[in-house]
C-alpha atoms as a PDB file:
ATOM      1  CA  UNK A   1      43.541  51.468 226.828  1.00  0.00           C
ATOM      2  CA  UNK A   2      40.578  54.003 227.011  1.00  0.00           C
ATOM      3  CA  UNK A   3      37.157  53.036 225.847  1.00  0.00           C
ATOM      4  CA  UNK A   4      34.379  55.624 225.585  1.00  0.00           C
ATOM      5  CA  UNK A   5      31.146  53.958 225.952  1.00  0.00           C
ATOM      6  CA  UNK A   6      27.366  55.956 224.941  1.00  0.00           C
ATOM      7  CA  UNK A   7      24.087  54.169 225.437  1.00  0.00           C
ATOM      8  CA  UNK A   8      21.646  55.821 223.408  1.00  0.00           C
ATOM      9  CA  UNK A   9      18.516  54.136 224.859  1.00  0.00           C
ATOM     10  CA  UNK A  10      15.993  56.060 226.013  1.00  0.00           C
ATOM     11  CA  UNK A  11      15.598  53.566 228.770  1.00  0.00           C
ATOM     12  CA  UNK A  12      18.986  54.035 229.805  1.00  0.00           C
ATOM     13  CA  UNK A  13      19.780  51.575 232.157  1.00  0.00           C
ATOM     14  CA  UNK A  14      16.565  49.579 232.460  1.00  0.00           C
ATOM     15  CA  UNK A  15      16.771  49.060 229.054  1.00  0.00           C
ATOM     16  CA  UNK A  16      17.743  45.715 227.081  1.00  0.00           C
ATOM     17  CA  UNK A  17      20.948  47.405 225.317  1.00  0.00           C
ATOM     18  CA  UNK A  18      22.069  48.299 228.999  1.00  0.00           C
ATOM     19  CA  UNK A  19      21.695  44.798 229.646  1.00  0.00           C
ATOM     20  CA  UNK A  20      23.670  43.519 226.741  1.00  0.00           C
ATOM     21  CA  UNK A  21      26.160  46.379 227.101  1.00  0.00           C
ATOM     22  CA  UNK A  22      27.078  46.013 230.863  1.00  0.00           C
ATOM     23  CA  UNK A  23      28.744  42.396 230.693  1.00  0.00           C
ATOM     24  CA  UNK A  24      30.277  44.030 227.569  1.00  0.00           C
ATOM     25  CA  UNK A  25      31.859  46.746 229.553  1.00  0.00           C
ATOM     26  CA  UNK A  26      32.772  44.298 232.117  1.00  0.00           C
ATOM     27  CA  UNK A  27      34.324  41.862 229.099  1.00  0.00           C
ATOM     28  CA  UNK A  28      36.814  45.026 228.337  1.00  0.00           C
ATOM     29  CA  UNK A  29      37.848  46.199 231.863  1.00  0.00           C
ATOM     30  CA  UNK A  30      38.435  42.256 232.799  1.00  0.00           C
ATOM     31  CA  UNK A  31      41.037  42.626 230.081  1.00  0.00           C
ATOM     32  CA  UNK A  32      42.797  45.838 231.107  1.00  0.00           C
ATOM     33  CA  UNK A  33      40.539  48.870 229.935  1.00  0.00           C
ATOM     34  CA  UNK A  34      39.563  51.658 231.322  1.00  0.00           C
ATOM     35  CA  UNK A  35      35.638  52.231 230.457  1.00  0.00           C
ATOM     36  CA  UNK A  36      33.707  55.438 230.981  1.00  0.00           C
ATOM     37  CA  UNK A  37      29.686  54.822 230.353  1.00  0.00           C
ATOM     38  CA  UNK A  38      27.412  58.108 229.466  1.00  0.00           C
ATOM     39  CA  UNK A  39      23.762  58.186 228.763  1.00  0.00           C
ATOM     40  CA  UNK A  40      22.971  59.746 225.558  1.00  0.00           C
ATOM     41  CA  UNK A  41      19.432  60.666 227.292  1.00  0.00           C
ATOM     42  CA  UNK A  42      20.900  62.326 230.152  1.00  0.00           C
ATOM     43  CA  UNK A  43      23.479  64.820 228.008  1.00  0.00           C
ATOM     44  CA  UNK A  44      22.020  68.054 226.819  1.00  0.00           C
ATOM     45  CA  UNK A  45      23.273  67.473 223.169  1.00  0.00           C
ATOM     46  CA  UNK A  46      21.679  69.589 220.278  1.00  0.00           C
ATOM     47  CA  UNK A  47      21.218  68.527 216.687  1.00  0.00           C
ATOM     48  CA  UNK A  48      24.199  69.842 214.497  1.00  0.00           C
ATOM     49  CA  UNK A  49      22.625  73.262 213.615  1.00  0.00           C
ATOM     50  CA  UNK A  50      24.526  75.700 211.895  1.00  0.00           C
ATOM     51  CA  UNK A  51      25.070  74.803 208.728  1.00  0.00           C
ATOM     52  CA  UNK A  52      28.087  76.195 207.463  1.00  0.00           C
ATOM     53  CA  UNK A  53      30.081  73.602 208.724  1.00  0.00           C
ATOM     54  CA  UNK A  54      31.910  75.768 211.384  1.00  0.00           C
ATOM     55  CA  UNK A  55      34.235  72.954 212.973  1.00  0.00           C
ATOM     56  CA  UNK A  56      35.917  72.343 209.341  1.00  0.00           C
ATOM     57  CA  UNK A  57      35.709  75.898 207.771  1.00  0.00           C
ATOM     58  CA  UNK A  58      35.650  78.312 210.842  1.00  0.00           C
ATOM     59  CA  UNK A  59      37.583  76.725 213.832  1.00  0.00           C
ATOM     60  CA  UNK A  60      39.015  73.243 212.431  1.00  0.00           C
ATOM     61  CA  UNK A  61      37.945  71.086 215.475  1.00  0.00           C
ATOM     62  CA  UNK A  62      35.787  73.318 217.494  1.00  0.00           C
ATOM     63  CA  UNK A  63      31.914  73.241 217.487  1.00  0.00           C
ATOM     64  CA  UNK A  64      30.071  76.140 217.714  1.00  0.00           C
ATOM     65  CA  UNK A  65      27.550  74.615 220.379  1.00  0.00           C
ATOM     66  CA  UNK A  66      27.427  75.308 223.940  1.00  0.00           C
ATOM     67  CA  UNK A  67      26.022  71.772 225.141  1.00  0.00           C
ATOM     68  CA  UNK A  68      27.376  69.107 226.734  1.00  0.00           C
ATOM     69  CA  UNK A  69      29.270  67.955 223.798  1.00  0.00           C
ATOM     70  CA  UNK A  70      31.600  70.858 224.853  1.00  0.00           C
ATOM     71  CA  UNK A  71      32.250  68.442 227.715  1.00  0.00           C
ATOM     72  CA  UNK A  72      32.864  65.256 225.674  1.00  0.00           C
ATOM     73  CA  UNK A  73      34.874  66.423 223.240  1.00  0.00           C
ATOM     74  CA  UNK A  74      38.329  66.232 225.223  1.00  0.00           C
ATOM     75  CA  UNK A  75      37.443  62.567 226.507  1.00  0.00           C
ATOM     76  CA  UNK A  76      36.525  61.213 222.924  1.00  0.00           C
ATOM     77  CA  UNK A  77      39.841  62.488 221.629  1.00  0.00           C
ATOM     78  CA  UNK A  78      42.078  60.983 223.971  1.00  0.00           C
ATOM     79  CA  UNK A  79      39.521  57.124 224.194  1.00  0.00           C
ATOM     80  CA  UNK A  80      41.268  54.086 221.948  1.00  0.00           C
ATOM     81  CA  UNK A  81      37.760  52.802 221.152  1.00  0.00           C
ATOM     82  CA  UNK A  82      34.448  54.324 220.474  1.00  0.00           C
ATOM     83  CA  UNK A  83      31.492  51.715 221.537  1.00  0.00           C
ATOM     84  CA  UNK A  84      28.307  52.752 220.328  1.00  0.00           C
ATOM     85  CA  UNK A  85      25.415  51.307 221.949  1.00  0.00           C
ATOM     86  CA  UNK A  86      21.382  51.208 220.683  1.00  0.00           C
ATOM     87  CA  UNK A  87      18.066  49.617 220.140  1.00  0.00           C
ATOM     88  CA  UNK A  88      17.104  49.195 216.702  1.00  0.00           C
ATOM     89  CA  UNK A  89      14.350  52.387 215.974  1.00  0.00           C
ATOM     90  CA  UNK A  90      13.988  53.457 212.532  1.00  0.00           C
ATOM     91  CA  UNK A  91      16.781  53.243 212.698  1.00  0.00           C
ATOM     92  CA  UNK A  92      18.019  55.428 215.809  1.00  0.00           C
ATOM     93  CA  UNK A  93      16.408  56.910 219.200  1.00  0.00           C
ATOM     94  CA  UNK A  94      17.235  60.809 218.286  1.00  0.00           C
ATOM     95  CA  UNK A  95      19.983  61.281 221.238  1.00  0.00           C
ATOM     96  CA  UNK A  96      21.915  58.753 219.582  1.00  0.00           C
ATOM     97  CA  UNK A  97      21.752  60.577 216.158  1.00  0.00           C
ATOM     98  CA  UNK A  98      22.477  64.102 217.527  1.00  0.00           C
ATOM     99  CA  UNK A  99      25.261  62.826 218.815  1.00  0.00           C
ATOM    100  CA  UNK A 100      26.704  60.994 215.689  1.00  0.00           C
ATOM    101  CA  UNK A 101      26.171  63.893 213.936  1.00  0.00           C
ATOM    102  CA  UNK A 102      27.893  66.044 216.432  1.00  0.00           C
ATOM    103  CA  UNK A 103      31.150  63.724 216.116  1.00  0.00           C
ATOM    104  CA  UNK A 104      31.992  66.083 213.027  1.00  0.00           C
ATOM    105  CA  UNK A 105      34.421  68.874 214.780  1.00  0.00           C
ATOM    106  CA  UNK A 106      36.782  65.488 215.708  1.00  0.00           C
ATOM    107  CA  UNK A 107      37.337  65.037 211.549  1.00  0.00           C
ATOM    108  CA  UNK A 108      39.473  67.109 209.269  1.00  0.00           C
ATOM    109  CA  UNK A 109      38.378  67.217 205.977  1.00  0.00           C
ATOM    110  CA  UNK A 110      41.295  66.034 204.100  1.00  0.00           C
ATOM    111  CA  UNK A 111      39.655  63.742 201.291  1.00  0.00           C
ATOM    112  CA  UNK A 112      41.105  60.565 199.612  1.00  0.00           C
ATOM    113  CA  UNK A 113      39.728  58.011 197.752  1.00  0.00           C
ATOM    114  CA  UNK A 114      40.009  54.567 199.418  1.00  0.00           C
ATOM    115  CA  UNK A 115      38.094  51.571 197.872  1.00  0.00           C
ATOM    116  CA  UNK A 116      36.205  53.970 195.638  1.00  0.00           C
ATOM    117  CA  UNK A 117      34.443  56.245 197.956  1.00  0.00           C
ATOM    118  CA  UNK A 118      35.867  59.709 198.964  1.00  0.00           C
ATOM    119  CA  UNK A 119      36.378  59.347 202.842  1.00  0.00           C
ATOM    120  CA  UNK A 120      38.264  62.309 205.594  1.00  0.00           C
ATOM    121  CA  UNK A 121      39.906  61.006 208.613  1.00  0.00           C
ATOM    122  CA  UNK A 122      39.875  61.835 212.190  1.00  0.00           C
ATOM    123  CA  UNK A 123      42.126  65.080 213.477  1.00  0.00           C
ATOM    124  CA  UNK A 124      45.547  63.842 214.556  1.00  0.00           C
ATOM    125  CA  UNK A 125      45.304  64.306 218.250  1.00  0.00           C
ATOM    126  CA  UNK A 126      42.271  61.800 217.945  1.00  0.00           C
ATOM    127  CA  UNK A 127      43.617  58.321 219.730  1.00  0.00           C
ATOM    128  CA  UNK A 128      40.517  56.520 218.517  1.00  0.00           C
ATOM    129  CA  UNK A 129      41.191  53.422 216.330  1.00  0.00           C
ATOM    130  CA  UNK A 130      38.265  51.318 216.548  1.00  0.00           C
ATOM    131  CA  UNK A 131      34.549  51.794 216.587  1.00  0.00           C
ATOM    132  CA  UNK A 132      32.082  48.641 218.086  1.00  0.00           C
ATOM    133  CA  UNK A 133      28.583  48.580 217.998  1.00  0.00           C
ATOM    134  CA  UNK A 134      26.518  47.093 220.582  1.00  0.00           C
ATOM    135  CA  UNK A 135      22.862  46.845 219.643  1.00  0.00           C
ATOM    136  CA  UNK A 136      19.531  45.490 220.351  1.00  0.00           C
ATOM    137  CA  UNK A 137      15.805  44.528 218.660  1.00  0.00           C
ATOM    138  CA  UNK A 138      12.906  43.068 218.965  1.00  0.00           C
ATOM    139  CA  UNK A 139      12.018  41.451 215.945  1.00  0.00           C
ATOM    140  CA  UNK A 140      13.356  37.982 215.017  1.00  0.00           C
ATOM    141  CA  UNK A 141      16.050  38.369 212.417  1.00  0.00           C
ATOM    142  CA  UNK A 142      19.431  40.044 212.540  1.00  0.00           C
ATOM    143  CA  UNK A 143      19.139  41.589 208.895  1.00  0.00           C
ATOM    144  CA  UNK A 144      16.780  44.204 211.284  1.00  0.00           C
ATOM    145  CA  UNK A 145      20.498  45.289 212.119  1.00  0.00           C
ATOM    146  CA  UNK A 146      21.753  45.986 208.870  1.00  0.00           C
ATOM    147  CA  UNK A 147      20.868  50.059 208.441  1.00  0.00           C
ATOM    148  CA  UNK A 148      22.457  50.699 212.156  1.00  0.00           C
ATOM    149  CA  UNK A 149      25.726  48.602 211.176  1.00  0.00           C
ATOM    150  CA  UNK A 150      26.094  50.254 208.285  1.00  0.00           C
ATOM    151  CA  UNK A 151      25.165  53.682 209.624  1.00  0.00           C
ATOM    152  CA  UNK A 152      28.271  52.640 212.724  1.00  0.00           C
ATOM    153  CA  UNK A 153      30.503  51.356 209.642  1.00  0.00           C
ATOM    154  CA  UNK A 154      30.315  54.117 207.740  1.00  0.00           C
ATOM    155  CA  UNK A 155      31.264  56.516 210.943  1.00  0.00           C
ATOM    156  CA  UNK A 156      33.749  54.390 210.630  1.00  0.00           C
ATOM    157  CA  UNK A 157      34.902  54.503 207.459  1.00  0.00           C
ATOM    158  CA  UNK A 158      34.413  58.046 207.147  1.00  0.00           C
ATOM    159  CA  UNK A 159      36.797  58.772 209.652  1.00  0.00           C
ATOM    160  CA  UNK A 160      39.472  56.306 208.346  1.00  0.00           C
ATOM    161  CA  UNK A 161      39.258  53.756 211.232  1.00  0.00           C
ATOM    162  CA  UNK A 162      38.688  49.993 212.115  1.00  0.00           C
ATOM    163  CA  UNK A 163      34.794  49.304 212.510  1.00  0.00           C
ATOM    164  CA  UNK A 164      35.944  46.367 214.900  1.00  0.00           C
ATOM    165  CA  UNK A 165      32.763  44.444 214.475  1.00  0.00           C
ATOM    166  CA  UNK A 166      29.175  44.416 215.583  1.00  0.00           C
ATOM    167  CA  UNK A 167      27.669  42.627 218.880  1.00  0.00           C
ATOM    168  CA  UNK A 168      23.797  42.367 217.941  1.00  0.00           C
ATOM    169  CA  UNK A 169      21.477  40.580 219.935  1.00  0.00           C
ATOM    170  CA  UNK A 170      17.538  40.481 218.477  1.00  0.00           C
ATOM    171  CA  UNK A 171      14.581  39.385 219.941  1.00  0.00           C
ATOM    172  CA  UNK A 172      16.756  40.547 223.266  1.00  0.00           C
ATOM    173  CA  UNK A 173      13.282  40.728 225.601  1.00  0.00           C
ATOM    174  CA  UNK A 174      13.315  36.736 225.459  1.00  0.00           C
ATOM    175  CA  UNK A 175      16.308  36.497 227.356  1.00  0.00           C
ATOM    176  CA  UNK A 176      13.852  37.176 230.664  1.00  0.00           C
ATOM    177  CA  UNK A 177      10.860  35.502 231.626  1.00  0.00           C
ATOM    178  CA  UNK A 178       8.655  37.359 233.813  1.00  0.00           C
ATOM    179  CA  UNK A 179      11.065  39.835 234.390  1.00  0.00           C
ATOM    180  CA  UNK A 180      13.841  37.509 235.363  1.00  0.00           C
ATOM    181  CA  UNK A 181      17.184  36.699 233.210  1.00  0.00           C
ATOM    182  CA  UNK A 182      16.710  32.759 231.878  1.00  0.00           C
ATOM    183  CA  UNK A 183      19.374  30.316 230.895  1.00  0.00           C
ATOM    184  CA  UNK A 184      19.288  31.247 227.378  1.00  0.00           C
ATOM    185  CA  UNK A 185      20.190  35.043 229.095  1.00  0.00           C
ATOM    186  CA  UNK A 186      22.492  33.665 231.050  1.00  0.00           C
ATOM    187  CA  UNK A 187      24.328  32.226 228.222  1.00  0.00           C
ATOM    188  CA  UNK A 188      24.447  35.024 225.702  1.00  0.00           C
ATOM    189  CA  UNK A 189      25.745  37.495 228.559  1.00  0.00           C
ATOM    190  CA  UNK A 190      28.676  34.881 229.393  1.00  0.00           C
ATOM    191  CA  UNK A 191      29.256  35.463 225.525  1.00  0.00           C
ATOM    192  CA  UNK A 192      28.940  39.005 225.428  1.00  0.00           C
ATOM    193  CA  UNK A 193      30.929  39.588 228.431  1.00  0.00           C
ATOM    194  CA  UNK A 194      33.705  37.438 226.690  1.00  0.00           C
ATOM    195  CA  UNK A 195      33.317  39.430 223.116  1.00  0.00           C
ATOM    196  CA  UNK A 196      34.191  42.560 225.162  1.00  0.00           C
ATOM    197  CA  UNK A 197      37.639  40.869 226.539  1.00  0.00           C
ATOM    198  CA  UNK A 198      38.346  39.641 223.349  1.00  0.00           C
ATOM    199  CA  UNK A 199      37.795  42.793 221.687  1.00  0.00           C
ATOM    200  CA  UNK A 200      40.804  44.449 223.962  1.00  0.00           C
ATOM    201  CA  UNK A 201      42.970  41.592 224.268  1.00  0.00           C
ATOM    202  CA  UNK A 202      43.041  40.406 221.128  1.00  0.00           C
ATOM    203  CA  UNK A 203      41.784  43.386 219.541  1.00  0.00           C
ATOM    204  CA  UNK A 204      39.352  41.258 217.863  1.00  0.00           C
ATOM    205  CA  UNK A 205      35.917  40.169 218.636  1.00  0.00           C
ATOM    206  CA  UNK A 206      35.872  36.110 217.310  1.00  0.00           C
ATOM    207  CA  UNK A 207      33.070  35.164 215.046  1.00  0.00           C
ATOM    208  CA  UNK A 208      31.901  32.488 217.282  1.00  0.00           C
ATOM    209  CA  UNK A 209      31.267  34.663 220.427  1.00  0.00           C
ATOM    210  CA  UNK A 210      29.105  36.831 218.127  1.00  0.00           C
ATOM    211  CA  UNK A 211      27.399  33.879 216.643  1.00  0.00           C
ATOM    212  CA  UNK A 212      26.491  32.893 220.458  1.00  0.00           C
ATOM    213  CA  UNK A 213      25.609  36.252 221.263  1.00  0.00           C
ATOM    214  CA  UNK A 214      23.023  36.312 218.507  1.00  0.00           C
ATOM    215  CA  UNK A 215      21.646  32.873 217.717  1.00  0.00           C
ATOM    216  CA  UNK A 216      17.956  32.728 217.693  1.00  0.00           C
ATOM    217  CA  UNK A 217      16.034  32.197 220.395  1.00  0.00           C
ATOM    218  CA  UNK A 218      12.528  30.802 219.069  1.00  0.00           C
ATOM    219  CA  UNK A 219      11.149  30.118 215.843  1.00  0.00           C
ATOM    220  CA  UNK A 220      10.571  32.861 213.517  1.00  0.00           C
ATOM    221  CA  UNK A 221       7.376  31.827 213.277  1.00  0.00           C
ATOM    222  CA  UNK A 222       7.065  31.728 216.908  1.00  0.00           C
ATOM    223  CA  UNK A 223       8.165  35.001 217.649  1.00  0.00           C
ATOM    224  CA  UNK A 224       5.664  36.696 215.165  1.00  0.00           C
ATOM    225  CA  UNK A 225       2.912  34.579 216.913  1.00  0.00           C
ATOM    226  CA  UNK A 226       3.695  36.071 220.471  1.00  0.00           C
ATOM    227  CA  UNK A 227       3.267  39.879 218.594  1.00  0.00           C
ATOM    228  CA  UNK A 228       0.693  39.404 216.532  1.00  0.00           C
ATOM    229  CA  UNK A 229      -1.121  38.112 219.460  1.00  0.00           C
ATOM    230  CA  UNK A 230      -0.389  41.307 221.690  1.00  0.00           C
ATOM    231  CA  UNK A 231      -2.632  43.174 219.165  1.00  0.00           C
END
């Protein structure tokens, strides 16, 4: 099994997503995949431009930019699972939406209705079947998630395949204390590392790892305290 991995945080790897997302790489290569990791940041990827829709109408499945999506385009179509990794901004850093957008040339627009809503599907010689979201906030409560699930579920959707679930961990920066991992760290990367295993050996992500992965932390109250205090 192939797994194509993006981290769209500007921090790249000294980021909090990184931090969530590593033991979740390690999770699905413990279980028999084989992971490549890119850094939205470091790929010269341009916002989708032209605006005749060129990869549908033009070239079915060929984009019209020269960027480095030229490059990723071969290795998305032949990865089993998309995991799409991000900090909660409003509600994406831009690398990570340029390249969302710039998953278009891998759909054919053949339309059907499926549970009301007209949806394509990917081109046939796409293997991916599942897209998983790995994300990270700051704030306290996981609704803070919703608009980049649903933006991740919708890809999904969209392109007629499984949205295999969402690992989401907020308040993530209390998982270190003075710039060291803490128990509570330790305990939701043991988690995370075992929703990525799950997710390729049982092709499922259980309920209860994500539950562990995002319990709270603090107090709500607590946690707007520390902010509000920063000011």
């Amino acid at each position: 099994m192939k797994v194509i991995a993006i981290n769209g945080s500007p921090r790249m790897e000294k980021g909090y997503t990184a931090l969530i997302l590593t033991p979740f790489i390690q999770g699905m290569m413990d279980a028999g995949a084989e992971v490549e990791l890119f850094y939205a940041r470091r790929l010269k990827i341009k916002p989708c431009t032209c605006g005749e829709m060129y990869c549908w109408y033009e070239k079915a499945g060929e984009c019209c930019i020269k960027d480095d999506m030229q490059m990723l385009y071969p290795q998305l179509r032949e990865a089993d699972i998309l995991a799409l990794a991000t900090p909660v901004y409003i509600p994406l850093p831009g690398e990570m939406q340029n390249f969302i957008n710039r998953l278009c040339p891998l759909i054919i627009p053949i339309l059907k209705n499926r549970e009301g809503r007209t949806r394509a599907r990917f081109h046939k010689q796409v293997k991916i079947r599942k897209i998983v979201l790995v994300s990270t906030g700051g704030w306290w409560e996981k609704a803070n998630f919703e608009t980049v699930v649903r933006i991740t579920e919708e890809l999904a959707k969209d392109a007629s395949v499984e949205f295999a679930d969402a690992v989401l961990r907020p308040h993530a920066f209390l998982m270190k204390e003075k710039g060291k991992l803490n128990k509570d760290g330790e305990a939701v990367l043991d988690m995370v590392k075992k929703a990525g295993y799950e997710l390729v050996k049982e092709g499922v992500m259980n309920k209860e790892t994500l539950d562990a992965i995002s319990r709270p932390l603090i107090s709500e109250e607590e946690l707007r305290c520390r902010y509000n205090n920063l000011l």
